[in-house]
Protein backbone atom coordinates (compact mmCIF):
# COMPACT_ATOMS: atom_id res chain seq x y z
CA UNK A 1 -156.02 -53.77 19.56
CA UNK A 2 -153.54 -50.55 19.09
CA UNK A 3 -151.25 -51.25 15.82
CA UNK A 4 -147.79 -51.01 16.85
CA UNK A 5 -145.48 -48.05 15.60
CA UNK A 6 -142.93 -48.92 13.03
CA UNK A 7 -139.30 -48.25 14.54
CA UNK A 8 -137.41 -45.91 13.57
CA UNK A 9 -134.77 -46.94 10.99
CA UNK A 10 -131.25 -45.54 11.90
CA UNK A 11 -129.93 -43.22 9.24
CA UNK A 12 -126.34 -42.33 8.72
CA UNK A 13 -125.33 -39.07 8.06
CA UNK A 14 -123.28 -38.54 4.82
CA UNK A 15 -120.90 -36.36 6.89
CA UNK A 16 -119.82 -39.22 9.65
CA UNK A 17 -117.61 -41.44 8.81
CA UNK A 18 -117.33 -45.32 10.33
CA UNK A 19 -115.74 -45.54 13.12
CA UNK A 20 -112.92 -48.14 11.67
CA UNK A 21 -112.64 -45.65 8.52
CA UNK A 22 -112.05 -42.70 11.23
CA UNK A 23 -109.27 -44.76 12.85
CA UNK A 24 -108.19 -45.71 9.60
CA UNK A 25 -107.23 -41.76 8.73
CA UNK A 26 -105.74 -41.22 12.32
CA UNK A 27 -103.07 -44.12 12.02
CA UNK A 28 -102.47 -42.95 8.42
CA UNK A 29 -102.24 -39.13 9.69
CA UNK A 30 -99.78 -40.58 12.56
CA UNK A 31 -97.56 -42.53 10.18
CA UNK A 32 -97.43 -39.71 7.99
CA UNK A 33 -96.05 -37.28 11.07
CA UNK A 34 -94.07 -40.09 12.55
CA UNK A 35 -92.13 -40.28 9.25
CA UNK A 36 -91.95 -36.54 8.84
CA UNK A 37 -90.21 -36.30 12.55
CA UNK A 38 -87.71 -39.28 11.75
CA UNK A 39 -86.95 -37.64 8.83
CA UNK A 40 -86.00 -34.70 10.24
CA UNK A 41 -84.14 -36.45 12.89
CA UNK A 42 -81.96 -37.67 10.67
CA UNK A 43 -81.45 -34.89 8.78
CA UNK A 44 -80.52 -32.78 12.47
CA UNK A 45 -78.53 -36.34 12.99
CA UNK A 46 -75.97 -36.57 10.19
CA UNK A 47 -75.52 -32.43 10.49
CA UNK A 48 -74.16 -33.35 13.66
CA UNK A 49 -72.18 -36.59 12.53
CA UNK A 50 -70.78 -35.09 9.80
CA UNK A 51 -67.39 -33.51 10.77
CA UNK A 52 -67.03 -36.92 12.78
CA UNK A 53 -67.81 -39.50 9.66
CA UNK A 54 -65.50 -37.36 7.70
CA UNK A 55 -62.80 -37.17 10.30
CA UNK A 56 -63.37 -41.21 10.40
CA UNK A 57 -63.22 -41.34 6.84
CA UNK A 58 -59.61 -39.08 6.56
CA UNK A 59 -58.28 -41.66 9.12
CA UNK A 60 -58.17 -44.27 6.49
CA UNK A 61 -56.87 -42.44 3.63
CA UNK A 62 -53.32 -41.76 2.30
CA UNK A 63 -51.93 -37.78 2.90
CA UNK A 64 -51.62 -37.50 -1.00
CA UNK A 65 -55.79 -38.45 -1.02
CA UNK A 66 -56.72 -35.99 1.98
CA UNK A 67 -54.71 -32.77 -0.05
CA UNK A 68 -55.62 -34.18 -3.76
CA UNK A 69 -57.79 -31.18 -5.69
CA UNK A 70 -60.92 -32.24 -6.65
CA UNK A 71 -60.87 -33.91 -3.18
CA UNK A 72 -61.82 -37.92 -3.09
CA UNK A 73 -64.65 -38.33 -0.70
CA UNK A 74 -63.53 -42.07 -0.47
CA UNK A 75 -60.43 -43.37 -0.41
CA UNK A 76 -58.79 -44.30 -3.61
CA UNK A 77 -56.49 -46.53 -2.95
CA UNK A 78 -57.98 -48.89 -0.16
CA UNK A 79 -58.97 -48.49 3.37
CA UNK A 80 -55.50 -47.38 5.00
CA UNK A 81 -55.99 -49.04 8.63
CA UNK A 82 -52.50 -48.93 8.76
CA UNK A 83 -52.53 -45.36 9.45
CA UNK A 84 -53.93 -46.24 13.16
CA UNK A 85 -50.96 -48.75 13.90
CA UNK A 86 -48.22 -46.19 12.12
CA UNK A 87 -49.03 -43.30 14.32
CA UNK A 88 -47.99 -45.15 17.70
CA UNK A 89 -44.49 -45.22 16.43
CA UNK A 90 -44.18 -42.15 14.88
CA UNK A 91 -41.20 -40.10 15.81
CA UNK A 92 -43.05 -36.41 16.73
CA UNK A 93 -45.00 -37.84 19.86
CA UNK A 94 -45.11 -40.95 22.28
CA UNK A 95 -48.89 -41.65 21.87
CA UNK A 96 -48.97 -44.62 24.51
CA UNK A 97 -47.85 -42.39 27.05
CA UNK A 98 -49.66 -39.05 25.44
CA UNK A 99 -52.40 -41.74 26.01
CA UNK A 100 -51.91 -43.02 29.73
CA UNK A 101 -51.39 -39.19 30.43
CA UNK A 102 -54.48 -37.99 29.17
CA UNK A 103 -56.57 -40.73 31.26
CA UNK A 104 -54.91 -40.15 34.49
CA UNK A 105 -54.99 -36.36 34.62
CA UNK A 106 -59.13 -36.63 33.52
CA UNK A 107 -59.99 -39.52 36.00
CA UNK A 108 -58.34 -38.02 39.26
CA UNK A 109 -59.32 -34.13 38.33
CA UNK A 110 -62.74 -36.06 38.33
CA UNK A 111 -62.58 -37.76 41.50
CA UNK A 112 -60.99 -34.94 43.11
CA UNK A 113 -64.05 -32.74 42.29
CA UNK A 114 -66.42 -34.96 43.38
CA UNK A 115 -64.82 -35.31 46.77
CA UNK A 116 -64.73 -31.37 47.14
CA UNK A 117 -67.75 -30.44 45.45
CA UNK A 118 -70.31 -33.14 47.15
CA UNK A 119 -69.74 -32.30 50.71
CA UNK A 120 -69.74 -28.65 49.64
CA UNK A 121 -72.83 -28.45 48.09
CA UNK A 122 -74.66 -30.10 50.63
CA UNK A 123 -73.59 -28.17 53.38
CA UNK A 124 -74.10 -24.60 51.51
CA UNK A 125 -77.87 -26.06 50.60
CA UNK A 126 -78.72 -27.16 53.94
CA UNK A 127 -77.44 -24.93 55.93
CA UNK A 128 -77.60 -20.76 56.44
CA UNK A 129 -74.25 -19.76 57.57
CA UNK A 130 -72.94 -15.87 57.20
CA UNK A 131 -71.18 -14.92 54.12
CA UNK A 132 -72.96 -18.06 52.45
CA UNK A 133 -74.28 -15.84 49.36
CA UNK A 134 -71.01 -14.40 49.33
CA UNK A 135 -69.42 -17.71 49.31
CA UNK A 136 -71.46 -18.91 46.38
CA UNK A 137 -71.41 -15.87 44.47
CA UNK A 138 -67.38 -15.76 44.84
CA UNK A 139 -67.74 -19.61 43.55
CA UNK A 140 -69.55 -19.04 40.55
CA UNK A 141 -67.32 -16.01 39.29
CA UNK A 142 -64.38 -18.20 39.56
CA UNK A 143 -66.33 -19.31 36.29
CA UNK A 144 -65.35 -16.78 34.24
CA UNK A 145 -61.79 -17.17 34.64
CA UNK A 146 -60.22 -19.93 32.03
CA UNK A 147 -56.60 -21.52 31.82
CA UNK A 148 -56.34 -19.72 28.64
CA UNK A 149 -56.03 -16.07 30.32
CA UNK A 150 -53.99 -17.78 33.13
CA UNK A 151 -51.18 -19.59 31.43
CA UNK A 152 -48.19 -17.50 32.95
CA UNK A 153 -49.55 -17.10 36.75
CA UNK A 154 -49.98 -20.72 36.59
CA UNK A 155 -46.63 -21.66 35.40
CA UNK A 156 -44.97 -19.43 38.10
CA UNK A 157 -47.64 -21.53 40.66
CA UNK A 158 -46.62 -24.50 39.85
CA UNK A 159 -42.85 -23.91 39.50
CA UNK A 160 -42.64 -22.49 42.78
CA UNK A 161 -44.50 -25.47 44.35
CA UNK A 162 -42.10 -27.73 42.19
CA UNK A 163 -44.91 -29.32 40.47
CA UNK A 164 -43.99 -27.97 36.94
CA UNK A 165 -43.95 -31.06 34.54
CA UNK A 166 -45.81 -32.92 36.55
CA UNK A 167 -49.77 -34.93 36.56
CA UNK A 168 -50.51 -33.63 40.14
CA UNK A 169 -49.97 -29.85 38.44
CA UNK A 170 -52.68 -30.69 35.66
CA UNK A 171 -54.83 -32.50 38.02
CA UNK A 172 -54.99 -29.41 40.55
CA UNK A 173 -55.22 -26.92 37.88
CA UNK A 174 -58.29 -29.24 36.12
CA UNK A 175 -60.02 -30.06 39.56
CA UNK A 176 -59.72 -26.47 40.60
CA UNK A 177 -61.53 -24.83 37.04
CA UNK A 178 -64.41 -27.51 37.11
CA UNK A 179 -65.26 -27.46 40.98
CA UNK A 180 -67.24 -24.29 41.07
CA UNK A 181 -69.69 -25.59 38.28
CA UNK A 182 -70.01 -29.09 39.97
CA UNK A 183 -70.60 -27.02 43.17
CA UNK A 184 -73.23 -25.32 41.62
CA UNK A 185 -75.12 -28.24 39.22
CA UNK A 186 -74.78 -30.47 43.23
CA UNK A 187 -75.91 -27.74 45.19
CA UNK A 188 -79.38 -27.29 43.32
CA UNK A 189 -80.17 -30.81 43.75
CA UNK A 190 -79.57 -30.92 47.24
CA UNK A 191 -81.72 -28.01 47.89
CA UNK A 192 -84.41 -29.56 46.02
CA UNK A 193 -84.42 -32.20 48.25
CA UNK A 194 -87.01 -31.51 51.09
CA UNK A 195 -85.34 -31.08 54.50
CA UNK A 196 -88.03 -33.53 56.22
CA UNK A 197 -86.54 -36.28 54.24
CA UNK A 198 -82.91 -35.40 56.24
CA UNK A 199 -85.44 -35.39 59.42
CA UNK A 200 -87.29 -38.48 59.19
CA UNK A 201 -83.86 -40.28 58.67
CA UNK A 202 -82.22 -38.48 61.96
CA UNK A 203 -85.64 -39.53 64.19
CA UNK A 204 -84.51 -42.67 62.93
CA UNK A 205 -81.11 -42.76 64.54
CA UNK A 206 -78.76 -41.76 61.31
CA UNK A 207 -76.09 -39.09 61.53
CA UNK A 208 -75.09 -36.20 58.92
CA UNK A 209 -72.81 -38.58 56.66
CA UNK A 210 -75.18 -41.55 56.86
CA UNK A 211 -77.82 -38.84 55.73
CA UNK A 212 -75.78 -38.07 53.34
CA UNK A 213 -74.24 -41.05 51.74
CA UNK A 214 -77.65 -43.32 52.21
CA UNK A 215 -79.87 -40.83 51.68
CA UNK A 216 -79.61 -38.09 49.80
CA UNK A 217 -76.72 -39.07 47.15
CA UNK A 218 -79.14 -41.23 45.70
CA UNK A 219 -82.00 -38.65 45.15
CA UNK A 220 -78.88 -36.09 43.50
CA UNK A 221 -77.59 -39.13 41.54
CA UNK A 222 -78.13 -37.05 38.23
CA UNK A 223 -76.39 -34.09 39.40
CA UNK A 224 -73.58 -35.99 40.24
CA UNK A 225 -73.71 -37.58 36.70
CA UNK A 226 -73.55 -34.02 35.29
CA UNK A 227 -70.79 -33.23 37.23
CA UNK A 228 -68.84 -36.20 36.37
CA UNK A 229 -69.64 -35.86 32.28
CA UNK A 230 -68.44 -31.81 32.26
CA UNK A 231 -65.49 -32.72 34.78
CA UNK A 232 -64.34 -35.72 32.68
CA UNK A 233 -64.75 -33.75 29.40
CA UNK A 234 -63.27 -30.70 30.04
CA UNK A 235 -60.34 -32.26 31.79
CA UNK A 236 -59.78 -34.82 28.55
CA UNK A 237 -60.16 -31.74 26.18
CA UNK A 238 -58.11 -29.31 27.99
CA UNK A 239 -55.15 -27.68 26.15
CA UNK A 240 -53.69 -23.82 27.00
CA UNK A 241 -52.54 -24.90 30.66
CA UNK A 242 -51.36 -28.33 29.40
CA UNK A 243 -49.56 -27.02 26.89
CA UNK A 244 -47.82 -24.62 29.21
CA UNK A 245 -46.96 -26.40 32.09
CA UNK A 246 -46.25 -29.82 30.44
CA UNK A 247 -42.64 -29.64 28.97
CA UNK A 248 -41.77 -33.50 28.93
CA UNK A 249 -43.42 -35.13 25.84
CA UNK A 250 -44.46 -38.57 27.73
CA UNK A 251 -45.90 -35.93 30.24
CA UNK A 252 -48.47 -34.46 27.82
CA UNK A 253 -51.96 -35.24 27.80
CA UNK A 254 -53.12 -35.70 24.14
CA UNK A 255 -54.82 -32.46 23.14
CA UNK A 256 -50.99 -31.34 22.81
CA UNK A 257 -49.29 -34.07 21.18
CA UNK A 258 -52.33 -33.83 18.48
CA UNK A 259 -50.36 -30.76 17.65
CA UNK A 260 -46.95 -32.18 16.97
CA UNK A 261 -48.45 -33.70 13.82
CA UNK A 262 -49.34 -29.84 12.56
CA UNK A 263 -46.20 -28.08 11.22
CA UNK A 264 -45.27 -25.06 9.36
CA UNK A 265 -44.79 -26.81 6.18
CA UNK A 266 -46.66 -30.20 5.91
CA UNK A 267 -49.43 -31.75 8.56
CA UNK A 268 -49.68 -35.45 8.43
CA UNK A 269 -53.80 -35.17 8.53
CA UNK A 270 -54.10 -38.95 8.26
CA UNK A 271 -52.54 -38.90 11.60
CA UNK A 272 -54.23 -36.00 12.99
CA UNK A 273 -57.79 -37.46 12.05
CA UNK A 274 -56.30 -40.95 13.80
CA UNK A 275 -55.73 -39.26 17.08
CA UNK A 276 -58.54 -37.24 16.85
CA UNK A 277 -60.81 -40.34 16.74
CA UNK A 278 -58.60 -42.53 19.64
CA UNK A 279 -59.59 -39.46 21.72
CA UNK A 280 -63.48 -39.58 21.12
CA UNK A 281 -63.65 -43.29 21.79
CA UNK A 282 -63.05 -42.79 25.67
CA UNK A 283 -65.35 -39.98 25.90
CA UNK A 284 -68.13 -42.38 24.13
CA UNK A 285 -67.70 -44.88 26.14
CA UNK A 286 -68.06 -42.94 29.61
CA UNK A 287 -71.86 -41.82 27.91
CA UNK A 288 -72.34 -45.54 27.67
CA UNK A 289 -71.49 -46.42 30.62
CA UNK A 290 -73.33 -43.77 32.76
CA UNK A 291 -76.80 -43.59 30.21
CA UNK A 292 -78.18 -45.89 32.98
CA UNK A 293 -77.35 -44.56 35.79
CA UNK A 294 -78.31 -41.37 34.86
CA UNK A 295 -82.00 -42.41 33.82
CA UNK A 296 -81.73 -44.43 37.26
CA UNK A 297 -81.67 -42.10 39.41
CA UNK A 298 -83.94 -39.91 37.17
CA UNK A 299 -86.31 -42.74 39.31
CA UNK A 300 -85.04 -42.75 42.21
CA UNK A 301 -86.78 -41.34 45.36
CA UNK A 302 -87.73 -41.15 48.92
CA UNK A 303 -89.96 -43.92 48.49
CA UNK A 304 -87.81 -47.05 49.46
């Protein structure tokens, strides 16, 4: 009878490590870089945040705290809340109105573009008509031209259209500066939209604006959410034109009453930081609002 061969006894090599030790030093290594990115995060974070927490922080302090040398990081003398309930009655500016102003002239410049732009950047990216380079080329220089380097033809516009002093004015002059880059952001989405999608849905009995509205809005939905956030932005921030063609103080928009509160001689900062911060608030909250249906139609396709 043969004598069976001893089996062969499994050796580890001093060089490989256990499997759970291995795993061990990956989750370790991975914590380590994890904390190393969220550390720079924060760091890129409060750079940003900065000029904002301090702005926030000059809000609540006394004028005698924000000009006292050494400066007082914190306020001294109590949190001045006050200073946002003061500044609505204070005798340079009508903030309410500055207020209502401001919102009106940024919502219907917005709307306005959209209307314009949408239909516009459809039809130049779905269909080749002559002079359609031209067209977009013209559209795109428009661009380069600001309200800043067009103050005075504007005011002699607008005064002989007898819409000097006036909302429709800003929202015209707004609408008009903002559609060309709406046009553009649109028109790149619609063209990367295939045209068999716009096919399928005629075979199937729809016309241009139910193609359109039903289908392809919802594939561009984040171009349209561009549009709106640069529209709505520049509109709210916008100051040279305003500033020009808005005489009447409840007419202003706030970027120019902010400036009442500057003058040659003494600048009630308090008040300044205040308004500064009421402005940011409605611009914060339109980012809130529209997160979602931005990464919404991020998803959104041909598929349903």
């Amino acid at each position: 009878m043969a004598a069976t061969a001893p089996a062969p006894v499994k050796t580890q090599s001093p060089l490989q490590l256990p499997a759970s030790t291995a795993r061990t030093r990956s989750d370790g290594s991975s914590s380590r870089r994890m904390a190393v990115r969220s550390a720079i995060g924060a760091v890129i974070a409060l750079a940003f945040l900065a000029p904002y927490l301090i702005m926030a922080v000059g809000s609540l302090k006394t004028r005698s705290e924000i000009l006292g040398v050494p400066p007082a990081y914190l306020p001294q003398d109590g949190l001045q809340f006050g200073n946002y309930t003061t500044m609505w009655d204070t005798p340079e500016t009508p903030l309410p109105f500055n207020l209502m102003s401001t919102i009106i002239i940024a919502v219907c410049s917005t709307i306005l573009v959209l209307l314009v732009a949408t239909p516009a950047a459809y039809y130049t990216a779905r269909f080749r008509f002559p002079g359609r380079m031209v067209f977009l080329f013209l559209v795109i220089v428009t661009q380069m031209l600001q309200p800043a380097v067009l103050t005075a033809g504007l005011f002699r516009q607008m005064l002989w259209l007898d819409l000097n002093d006036t909302w429709l004015a800003m929202i015209l002059i707004n609408a008009a500066f903002n559609l060309s880059f709406a046009l553009w952001i649109m028109h790149s989405f619609f063209a990367a939209i295939p045209k068999e999608i716009d096919e399928a849905a005629q075979i199937d009995g729809a016309g241009r604006l139910r193609v359109l509205f039903t289908v392809n809005l919802p594939l561009v939905w984040p171009g349209i959410v561009t549009a709106v956030i640069f529209t709505f932005v520049s509109a709210w921030n916008e100051f040279a034109a305003s500033l020009v063609i808005m005489s009447t103080a409840e007419n202003q928009p706030l970027s120019v009453a902010l400036t009442k509160f500057i003058g040659q001689y003494s600048t009630s900062w308090q008040y300044v930081f205040g308004i500064s911060i009421v402005a940011i608030v409605p611009v914060i909250i339109l980012f809130a609002l529209i997160e979602k249906r931005l990464i919404g139609g991020l998803t959104a396709g041909a598929v349903k």
